[in-house]
C-alpha atoms as a PDB file:
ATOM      1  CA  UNK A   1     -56.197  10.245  46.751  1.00  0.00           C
ATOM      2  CA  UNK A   2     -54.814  13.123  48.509  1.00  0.00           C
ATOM      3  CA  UNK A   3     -52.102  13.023  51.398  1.00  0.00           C
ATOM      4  CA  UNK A   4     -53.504  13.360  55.145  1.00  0.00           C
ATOM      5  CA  UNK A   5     -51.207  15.433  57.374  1.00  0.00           C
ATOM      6  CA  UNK A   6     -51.871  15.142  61.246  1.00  0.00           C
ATOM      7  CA  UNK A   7     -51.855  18.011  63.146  1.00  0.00           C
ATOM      8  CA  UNK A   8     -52.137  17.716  66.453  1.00  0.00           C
ATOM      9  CA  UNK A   9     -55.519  15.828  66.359  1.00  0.00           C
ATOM     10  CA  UNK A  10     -56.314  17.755  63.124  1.00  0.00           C
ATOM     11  CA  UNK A  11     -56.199  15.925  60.011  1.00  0.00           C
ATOM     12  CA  UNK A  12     -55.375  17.890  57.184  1.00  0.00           C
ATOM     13  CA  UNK A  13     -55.755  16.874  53.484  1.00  0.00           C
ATOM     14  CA  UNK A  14     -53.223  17.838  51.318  1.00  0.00           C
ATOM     15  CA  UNK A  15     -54.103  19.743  48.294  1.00  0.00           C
ATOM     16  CA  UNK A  16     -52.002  18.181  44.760  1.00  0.00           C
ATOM     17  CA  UNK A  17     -49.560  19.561  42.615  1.00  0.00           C
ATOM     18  CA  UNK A  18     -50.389  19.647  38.878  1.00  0.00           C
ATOM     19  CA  UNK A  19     -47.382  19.313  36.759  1.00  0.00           C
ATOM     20  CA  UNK A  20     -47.717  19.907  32.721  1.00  0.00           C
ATOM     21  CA  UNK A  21     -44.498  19.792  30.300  1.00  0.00           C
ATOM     22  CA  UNK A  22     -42.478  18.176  28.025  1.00  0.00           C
ATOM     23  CA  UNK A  23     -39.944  15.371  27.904  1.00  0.00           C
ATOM     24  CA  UNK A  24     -38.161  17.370  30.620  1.00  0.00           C
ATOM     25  CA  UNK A  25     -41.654  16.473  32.955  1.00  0.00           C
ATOM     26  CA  UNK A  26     -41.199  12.752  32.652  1.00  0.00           C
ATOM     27  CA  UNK A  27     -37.894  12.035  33.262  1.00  0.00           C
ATOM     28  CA  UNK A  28     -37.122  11.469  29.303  1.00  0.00           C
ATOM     29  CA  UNK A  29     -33.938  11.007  28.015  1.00  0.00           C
ATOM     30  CA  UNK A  30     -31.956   8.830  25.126  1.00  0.00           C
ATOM     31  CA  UNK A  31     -28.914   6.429  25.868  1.00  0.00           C
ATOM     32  CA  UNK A  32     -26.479   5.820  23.051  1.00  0.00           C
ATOM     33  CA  UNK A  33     -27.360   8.742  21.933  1.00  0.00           C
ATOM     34  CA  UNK A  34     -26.332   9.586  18.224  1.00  0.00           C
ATOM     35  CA  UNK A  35     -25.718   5.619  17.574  1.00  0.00           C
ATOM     36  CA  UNK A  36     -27.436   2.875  15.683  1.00  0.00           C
ATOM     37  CA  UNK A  37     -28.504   2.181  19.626  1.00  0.00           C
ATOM     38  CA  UNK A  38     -30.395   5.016  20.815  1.00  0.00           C
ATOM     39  CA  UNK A  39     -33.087   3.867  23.262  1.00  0.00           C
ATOM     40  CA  UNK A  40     -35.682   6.079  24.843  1.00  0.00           C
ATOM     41  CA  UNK A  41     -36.129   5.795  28.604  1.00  0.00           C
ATOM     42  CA  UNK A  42     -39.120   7.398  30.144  1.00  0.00           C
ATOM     43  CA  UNK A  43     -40.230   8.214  34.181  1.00  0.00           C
ATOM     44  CA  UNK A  44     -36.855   8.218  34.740  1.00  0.00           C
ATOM     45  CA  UNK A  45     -35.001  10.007  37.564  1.00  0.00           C
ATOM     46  CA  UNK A  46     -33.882  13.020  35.840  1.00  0.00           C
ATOM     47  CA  UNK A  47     -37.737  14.117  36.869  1.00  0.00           C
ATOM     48  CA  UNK A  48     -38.012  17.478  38.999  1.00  0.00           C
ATOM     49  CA  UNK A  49     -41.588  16.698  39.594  1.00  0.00           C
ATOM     50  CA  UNK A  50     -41.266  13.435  40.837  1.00  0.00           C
ATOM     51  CA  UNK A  51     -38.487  14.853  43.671  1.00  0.00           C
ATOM     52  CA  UNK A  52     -40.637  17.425  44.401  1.00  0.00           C
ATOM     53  CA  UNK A  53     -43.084  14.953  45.521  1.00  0.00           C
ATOM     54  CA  UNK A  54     -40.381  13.135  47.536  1.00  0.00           C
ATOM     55  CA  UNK A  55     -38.899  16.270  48.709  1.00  0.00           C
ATOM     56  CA  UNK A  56     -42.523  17.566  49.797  1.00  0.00           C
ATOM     57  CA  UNK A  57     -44.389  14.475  50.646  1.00  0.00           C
ATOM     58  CA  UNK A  58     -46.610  16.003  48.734  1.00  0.00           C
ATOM     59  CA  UNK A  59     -49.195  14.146  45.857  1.00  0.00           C
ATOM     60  CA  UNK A  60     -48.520  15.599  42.921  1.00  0.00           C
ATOM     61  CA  UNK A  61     -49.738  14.839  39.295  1.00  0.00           C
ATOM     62  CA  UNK A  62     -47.640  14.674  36.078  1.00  0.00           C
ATOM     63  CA  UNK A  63     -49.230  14.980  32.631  1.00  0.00           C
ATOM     64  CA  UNK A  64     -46.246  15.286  30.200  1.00  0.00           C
ATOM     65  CA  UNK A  65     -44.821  13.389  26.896  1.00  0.00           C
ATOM     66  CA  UNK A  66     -41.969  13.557  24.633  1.00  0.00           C
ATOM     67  CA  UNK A  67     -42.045  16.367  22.511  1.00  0.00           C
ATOM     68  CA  UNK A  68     -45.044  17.820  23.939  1.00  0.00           C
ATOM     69  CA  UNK A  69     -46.375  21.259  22.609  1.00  0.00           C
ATOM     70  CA  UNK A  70     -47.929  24.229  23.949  1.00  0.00           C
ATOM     71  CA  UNK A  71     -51.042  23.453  22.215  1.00  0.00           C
ATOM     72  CA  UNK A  72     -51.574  20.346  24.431  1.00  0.00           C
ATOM     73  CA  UNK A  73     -51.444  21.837  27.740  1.00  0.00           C
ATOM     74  CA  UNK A  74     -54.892  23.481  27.906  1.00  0.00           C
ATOM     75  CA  UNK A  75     -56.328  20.061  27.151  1.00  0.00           C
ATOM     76  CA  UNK A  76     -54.244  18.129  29.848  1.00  0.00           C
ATOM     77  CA  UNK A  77     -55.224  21.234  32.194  1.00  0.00           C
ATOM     78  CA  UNK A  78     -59.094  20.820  31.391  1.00  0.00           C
ATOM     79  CA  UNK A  79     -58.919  16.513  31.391  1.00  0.00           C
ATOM     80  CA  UNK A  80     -57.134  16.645  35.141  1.00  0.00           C
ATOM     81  CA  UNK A  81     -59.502  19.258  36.703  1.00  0.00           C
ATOM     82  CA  UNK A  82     -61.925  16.689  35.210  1.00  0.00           C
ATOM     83  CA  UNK A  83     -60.368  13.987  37.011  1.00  0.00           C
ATOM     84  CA  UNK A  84     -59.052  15.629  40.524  1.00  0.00           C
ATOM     85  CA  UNK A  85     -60.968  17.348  42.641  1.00  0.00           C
ATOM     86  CA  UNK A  86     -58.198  18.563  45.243  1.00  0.00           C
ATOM     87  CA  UNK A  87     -55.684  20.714  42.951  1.00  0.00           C
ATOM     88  CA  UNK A  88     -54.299  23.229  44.679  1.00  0.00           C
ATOM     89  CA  UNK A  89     -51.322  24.546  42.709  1.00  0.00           C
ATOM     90  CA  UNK A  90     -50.393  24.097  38.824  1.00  0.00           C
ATOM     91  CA  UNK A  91     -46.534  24.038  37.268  1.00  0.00           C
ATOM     92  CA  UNK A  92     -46.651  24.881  33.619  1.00  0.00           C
ATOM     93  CA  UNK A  93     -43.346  23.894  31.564  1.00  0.00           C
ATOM     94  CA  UNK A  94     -43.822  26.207  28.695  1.00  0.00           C
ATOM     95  CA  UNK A  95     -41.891  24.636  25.927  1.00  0.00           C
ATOM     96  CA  UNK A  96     -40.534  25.255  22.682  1.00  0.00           C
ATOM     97  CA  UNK A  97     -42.602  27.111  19.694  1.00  0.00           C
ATOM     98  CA  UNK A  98     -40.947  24.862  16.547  1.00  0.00           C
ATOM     99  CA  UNK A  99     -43.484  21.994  17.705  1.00  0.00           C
ATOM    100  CA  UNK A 100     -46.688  21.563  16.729  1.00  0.00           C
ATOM    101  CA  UNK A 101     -49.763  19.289  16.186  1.00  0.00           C
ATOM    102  CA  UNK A 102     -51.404  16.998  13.106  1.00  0.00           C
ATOM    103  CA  UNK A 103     -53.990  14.724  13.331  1.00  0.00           C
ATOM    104  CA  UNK A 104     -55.757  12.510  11.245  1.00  0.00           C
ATOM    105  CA  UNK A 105     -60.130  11.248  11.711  1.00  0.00           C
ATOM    106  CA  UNK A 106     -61.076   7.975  10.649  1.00  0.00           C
ATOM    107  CA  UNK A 107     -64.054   9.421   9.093  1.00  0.00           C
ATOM    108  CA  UNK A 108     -63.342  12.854   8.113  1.00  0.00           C
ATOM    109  CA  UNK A 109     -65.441  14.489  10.774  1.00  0.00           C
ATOM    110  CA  UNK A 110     -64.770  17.393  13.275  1.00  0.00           C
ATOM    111  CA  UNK A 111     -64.999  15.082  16.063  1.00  0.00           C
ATOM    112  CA  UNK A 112     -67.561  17.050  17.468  1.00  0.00           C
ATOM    113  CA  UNK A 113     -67.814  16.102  21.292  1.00  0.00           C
ATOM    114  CA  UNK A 114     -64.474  14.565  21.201  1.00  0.00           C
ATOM    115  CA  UNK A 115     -63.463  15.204  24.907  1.00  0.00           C
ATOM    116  CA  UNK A 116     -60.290  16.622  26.581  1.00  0.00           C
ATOM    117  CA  UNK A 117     -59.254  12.946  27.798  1.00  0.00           C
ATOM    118  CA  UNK A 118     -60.016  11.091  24.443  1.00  0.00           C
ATOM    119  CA  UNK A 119     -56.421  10.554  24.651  1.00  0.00           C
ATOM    120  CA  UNK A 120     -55.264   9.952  27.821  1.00  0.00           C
ATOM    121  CA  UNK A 121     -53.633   7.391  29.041  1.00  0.00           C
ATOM    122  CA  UNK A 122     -52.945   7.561  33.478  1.00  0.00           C
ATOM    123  CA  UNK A 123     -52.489   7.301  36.441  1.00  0.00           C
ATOM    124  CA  UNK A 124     -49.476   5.508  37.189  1.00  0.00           C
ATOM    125  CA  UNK A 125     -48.514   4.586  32.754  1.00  0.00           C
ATOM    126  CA  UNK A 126     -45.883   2.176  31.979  1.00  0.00           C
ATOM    127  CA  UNK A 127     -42.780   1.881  31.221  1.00  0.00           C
ATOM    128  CA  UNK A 128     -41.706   2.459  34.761  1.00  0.00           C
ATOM    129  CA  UNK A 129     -43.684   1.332  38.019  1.00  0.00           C
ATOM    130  CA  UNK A 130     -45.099   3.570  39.849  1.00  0.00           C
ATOM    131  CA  UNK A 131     -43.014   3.186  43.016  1.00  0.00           C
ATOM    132  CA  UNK A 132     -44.668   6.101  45.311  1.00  0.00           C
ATOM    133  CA  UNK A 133     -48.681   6.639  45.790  1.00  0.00           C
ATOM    134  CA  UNK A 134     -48.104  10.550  45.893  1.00  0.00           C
ATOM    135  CA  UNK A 135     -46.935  10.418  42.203  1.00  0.00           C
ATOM    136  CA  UNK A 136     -49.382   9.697  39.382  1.00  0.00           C
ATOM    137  CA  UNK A 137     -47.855   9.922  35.955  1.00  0.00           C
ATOM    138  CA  UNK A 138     -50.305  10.428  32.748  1.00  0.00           C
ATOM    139  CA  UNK A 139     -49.502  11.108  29.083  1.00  0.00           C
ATOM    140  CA  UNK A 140     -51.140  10.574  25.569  1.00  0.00           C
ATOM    141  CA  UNK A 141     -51.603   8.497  23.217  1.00  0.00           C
ATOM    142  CA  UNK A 142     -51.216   8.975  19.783  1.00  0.00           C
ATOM    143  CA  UNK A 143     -53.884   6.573  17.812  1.00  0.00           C
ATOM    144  CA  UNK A 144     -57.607   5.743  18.952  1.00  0.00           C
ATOM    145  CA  UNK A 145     -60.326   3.826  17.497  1.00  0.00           C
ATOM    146  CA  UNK A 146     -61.388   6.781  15.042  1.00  0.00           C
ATOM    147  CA  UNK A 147     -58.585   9.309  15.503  1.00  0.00           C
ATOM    148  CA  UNK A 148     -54.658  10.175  15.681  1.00  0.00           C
ATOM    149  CA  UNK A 149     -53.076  13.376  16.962  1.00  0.00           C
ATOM    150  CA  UNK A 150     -49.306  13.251  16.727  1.00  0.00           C
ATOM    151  CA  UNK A 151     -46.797  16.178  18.234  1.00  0.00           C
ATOM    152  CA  UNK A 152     -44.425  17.036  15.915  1.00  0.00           C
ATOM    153  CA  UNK A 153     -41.494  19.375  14.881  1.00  0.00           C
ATOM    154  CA  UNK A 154     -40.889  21.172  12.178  1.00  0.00           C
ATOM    155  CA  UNK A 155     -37.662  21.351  10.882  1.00  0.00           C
ATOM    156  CA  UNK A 156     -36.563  18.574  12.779  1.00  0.00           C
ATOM    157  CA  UNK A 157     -33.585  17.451  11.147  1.00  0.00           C
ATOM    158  CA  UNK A 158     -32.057  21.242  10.237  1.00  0.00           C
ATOM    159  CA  UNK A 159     -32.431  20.416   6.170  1.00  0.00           C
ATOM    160  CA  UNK A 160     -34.870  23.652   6.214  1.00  0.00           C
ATOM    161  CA  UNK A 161     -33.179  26.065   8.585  1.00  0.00           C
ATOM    162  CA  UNK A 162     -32.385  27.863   5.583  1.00  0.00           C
ATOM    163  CA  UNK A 163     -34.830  31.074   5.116  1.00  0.00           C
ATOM    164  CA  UNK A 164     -35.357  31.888   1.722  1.00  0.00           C
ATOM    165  CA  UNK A 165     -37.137  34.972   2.330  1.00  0.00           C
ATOM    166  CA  UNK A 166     -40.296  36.310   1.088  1.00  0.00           C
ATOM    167  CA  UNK A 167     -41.524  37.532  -2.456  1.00  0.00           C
ATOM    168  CA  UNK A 168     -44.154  39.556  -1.900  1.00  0.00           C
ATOM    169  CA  UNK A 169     -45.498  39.223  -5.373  1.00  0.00           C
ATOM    170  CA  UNK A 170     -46.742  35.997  -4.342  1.00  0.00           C
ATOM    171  CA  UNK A 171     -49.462  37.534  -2.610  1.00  0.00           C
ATOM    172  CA  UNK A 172     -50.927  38.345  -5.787  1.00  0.00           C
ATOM    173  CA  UNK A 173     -50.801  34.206  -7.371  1.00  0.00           C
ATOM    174  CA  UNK A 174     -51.974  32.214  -5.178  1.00  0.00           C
ATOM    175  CA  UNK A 175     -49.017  31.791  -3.209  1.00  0.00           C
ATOM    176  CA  UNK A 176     -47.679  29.141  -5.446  1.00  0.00           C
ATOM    177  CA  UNK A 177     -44.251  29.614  -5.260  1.00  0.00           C
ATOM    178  CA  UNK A 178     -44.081  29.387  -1.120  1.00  0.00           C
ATOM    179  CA  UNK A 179     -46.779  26.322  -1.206  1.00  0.00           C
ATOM    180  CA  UNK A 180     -44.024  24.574  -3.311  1.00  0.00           C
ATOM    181  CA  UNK A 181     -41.767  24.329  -0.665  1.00  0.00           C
ATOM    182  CA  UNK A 182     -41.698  21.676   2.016  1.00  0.00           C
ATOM    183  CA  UNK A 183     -44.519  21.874   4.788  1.00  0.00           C
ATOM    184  CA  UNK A 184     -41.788  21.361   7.492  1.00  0.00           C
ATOM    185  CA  UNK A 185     -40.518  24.783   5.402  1.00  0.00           C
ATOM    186  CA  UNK A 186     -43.286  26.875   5.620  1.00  0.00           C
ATOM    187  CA  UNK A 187     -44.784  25.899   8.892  1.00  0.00           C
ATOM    188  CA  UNK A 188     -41.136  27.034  10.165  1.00  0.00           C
ATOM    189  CA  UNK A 189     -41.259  30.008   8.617  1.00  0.00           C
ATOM    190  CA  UNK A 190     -44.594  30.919   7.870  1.00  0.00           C
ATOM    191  CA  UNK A 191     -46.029  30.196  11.260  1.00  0.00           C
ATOM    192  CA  UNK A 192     -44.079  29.182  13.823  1.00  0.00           C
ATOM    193  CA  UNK A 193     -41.591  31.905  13.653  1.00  0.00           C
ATOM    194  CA  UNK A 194     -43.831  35.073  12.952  1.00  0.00           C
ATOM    195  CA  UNK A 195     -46.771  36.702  14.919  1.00  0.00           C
ATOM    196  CA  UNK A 196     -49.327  33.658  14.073  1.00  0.00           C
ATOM    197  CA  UNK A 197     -47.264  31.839  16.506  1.00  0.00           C
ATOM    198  CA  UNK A 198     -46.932  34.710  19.040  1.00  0.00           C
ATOM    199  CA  UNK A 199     -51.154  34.784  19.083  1.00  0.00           C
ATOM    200  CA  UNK A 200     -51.653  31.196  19.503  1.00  0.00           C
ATOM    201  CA  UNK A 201     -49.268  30.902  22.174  1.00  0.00           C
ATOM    202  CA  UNK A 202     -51.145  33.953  24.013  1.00  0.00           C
ATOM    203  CA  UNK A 203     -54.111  32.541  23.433  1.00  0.00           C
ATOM    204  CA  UNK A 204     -53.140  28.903  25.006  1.00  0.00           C
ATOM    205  CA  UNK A 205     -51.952  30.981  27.941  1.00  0.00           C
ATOM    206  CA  UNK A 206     -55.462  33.004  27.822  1.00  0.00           C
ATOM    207  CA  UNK A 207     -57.719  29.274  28.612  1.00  0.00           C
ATOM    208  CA  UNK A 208     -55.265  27.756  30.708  1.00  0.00           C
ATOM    209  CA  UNK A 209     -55.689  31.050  33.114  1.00  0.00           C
ATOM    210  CA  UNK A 210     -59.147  30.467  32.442  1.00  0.00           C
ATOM    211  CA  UNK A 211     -59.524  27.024  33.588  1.00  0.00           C
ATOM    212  CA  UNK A 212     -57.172  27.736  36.729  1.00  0.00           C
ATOM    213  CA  UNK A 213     -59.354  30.730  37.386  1.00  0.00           C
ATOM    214  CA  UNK A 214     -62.665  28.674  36.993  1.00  0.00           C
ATOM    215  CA  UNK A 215     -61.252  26.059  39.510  1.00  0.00           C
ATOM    216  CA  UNK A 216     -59.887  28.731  41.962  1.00  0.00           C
ATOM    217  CA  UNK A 217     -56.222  27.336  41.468  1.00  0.00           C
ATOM    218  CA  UNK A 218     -53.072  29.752  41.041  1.00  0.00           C
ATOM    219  CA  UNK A 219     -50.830  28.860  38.045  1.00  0.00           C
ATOM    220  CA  UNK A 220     -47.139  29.151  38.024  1.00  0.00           C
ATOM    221  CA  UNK A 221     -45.566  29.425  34.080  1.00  0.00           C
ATOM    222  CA  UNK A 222     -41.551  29.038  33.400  1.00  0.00           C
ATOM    223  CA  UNK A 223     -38.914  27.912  31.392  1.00  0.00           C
ATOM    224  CA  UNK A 224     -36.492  25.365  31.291  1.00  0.00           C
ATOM    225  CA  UNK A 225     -33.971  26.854  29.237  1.00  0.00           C
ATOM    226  CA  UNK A 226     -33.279  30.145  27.047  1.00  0.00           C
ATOM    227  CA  UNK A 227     -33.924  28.328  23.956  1.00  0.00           C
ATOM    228  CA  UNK A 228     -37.137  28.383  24.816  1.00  0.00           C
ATOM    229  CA  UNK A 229     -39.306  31.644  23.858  1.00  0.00           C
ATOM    230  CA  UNK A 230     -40.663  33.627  26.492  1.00  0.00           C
ATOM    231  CA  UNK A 231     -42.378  37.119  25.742  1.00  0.00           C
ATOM    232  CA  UNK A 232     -42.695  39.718  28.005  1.00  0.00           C
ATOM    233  CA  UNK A 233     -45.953  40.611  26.815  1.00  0.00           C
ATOM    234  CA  UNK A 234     -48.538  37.864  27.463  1.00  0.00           C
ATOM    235  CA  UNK A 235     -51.919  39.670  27.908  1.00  0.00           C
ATOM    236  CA  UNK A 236     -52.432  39.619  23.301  1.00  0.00           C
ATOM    237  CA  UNK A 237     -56.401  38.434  24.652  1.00  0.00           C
ATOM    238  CA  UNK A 238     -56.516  40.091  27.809  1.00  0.00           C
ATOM    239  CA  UNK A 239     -54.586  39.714  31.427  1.00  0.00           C
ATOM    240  CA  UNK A 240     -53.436  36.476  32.846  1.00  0.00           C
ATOM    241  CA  UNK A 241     -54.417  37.739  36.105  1.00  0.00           C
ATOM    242  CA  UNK A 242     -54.441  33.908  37.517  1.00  0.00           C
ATOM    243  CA  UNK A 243     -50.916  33.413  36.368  1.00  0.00           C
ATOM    244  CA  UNK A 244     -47.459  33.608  38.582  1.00  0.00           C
ATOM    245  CA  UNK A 245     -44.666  34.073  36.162  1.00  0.00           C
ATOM    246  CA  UNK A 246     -40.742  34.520  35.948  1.00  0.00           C
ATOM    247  CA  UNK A 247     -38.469  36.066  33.478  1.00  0.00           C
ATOM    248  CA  UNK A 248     -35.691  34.188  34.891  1.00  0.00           C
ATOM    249  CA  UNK A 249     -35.754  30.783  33.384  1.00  0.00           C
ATOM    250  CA  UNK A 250     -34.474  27.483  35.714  1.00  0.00           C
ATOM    251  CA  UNK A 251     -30.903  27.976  33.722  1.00  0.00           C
ATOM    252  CA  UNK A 252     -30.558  31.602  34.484  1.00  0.00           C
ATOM    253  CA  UNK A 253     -31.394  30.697  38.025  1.00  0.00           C
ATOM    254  CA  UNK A 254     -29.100  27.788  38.183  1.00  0.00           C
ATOM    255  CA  UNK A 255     -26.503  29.974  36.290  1.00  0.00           C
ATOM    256  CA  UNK A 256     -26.713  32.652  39.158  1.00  0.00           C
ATOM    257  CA  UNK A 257     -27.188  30.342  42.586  1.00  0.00           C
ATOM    258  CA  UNK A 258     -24.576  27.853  41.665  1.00  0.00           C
ATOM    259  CA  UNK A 259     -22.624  28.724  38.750  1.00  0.00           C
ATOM    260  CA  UNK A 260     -23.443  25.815  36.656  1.00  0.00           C
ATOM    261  CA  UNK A 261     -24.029  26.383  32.896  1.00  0.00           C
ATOM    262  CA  UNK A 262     -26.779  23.369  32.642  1.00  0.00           C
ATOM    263  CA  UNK A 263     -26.545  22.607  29.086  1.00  0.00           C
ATOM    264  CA  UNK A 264     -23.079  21.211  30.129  1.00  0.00           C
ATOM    265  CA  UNK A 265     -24.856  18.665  32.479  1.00  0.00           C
ATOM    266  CA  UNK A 266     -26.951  16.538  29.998  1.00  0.00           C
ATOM    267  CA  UNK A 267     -27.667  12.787  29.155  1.00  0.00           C
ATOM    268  CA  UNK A 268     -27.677  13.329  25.641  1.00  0.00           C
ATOM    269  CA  UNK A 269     -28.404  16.276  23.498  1.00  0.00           C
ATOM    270  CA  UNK A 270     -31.155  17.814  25.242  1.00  0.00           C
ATOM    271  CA  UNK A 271     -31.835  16.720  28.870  1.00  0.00           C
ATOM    272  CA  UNK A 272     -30.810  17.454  32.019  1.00  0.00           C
ATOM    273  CA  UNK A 273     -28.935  15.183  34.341  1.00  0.00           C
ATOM    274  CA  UNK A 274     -30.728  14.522  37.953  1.00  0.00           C
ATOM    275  CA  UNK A 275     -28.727  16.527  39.660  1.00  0.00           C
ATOM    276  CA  UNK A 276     -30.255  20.040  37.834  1.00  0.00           C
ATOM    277  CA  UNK A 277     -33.571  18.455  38.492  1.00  0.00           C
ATOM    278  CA  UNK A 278     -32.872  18.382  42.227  1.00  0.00           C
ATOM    279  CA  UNK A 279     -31.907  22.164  41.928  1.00  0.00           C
ATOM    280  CA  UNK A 280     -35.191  22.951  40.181  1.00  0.00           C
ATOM    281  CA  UNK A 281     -37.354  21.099  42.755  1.00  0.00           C
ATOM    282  CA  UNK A 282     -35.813  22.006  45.819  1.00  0.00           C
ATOM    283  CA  UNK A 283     -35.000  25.559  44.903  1.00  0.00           C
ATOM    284  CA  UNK A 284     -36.663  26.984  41.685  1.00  0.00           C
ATOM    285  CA  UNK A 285     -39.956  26.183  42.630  1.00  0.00           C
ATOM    286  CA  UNK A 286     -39.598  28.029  45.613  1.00  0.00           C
ATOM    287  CA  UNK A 287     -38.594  30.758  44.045  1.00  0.00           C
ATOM    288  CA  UNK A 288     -41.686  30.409  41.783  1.00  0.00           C
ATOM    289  CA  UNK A 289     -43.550  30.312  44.494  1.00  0.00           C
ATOM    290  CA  UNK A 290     -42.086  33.119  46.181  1.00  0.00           C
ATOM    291  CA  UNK A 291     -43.451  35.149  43.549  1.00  0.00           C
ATOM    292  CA  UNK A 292     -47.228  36.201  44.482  1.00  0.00           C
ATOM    293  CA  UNK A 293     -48.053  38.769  42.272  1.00  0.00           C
ATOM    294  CA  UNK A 294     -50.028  37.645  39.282  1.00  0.00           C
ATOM    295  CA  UNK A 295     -48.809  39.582  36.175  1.00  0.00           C
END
C-alpha cells in the first residue's frame, strides 16, 4: 500500500519507488571475509534504498539479489508493474557485464508461458524483518518445482583471465580448438567481453524503456562504480527516450562532492560501508533526478 500525505484537508497518495540491482540493492555484504568464516548477511544497513525510504518517507520497492545480472532486470521490471499499481519512479543499478545466466528444465521444455514472477520470492523476504511498511524487499529464487535459473560469473576465481587470443583458422573447423577450452573461458572472452555483450546489454535497456514507457513511469539508469561498464552509446535498437541517465557514476560523484575514494570504505572486497550509502540516497539520487532530459 502506498503512503497518504495530508495536505491541508487533501489526502495525497504517494506514488512508490522501484529499486532494481545487485548485492549493492540489498544491503549484501560478507563478514570474515577471506576466512574459513565468511558469512553472508543480507537487508542489511549498507542499503541506499532502504534510507531513501527513511530519508523520504517514501514506499519504495526493492527487487535485488546477490550477484544479480543485467539480464534479470527486465523480468523484475515486468513482475512488479504486475504486482504495483502506483509506481511512479524506477532506479536501475546497472551492474557488471562478466555475469550471466544458466538454467536448467525439469523436462526439457521451453517453458512456454513461464511468467516473469515464476521466481519470485516478496514482499518483505527473510533473513531480516521487515522493520518499516514503506519498504518491501523481493528477490529470486533459484530452484522451482520444474525449473532452476542460477546467476553466475564467469571467470570467477581469475584462473581464466588469461586471453589466449584468437586463431582465425578455426573458423574454418568447427571451432574445435576454442570449444576445448573452459566455458567460464570462452563465455569471458567470446561473449561477455566483445560486441555480443554490448547488443544484449542494449537490448535489456531497449524493454526495460519499453515497459517504463508502457506504464507511463520515467526510469533513472547509473552506476555504482567505474568497474562497471557504461557506454555512451545506448540507442544499438533504437532511443531510450523513457530513460534519465548519468555518465558520472555514484563514485565519481562521491569522489568530487566529498573527496572520498569509496573503494577505500568497504566491508569486505566489494561493498560499500553505510556511510557511502547515505551519500547515494540523500545526494546522488537527487542529482539523478535533477537530470530531466531523457537521452
Amino acid at each position: 500500500m502506498s503512503g497518504l500525505c495530508i495536505l491541508g484537508k487533501i489526502l495525497v497518495r504517494m506514488g512508490r519507488t522501484l529499486f532494481i540491482g545487485d548485492s549493492h540493492s540489498c544491503g549484501y555484504y560478507v563478514i570474515d571475509y577471506n576466512t574459513p568464516n565468511a558469512k553472508p548477511l543480507f537487508w542489511e544497513k549498507n542499503n541506499y534504498a532502504e534510507i531513501y525510504s527513511e530519508l523520504n518517507n517514501k514506499p519504495v520497492a526493492i527487487y535485488a539479489i546477490p550477484n544479480g545480472c543485467n539480464k534479470k532486470y527486465p523480468v523484475w521490471l515486468r513482475a512488479m508493474f504486475e504486482h504495483y499499481s502506483d509506481i511512479d519512479e524506477v532506479f536501475v543499478q546497472s551492474t557488471y557485464w562478466n555475469r550471466d545466466l544458466l538454467a536448467a528444465n525439469k523436462n526439457l521444455d521451453i517453458a512456454d508461458g513461464l511468467k516473469a514472477n515464476h521466481f519470485t520470492v516478496g514482499p518483505n523476504v527473510e533473513p531480516s524483518p521487515q522493520d518499516t511498511p514503506l519498504i518491501e524487499r523481493w528477490e529470486d529464487v533459484q530452484v522451482t518445482d520444474n525449473y532452476v535459473e542460477i546467476a553466475t560469473r564467469s571467470a570467477p576465481d581469475g584462473k581464466d583471465l588469461e586471453y589466449k587470443g584468437f586463431d582465425l583458422s578455426e573458423i574454418n573447423n568447427g571451432m574445435r580448438n576454442t570449444f576445448a577450452n573452459s566455458y567460464a573461458y570462452t563465455k569471458l572472452w567470446h561473449e561477455h567481453i566483445t560486441h555480443l555483450q554490448y547488443r544484449d546489454y542494449c537490448s535489456n535497456l531497449f524493454i526495460i524503456n519499453a515497459l517504463c514507457k508502457e506504464y507511463g513511469v520515467n526510469w533513472y539508469l547509473w552506476n555504482i562504480n567505474e568497474r562497471v561498464i557504461m557506454p555512451q552509446h545506448l540507442d544499438f535498437y533504437g532511443s531510450l527516450d523513457n530513460c534519465i541517465r548519468t555518465d558520472v557514476s555514484a563514485e565519481q560523484f562521491i569522489k568530487q562532492h566529498h573527496h572520498y575514494n569509496i573503494e577505500n570504505y568497504r566491508l569486505d572486497g566489494e561493498h560499500y560501508v553505510y556511510d557511502i550509502h547515505k551519500i547515494i540516497a540523500e545526494e546522488y539520487i537527487l542529482h539523478l533526478k535533477d537530470l530531466t532530459e531523457p537521452k
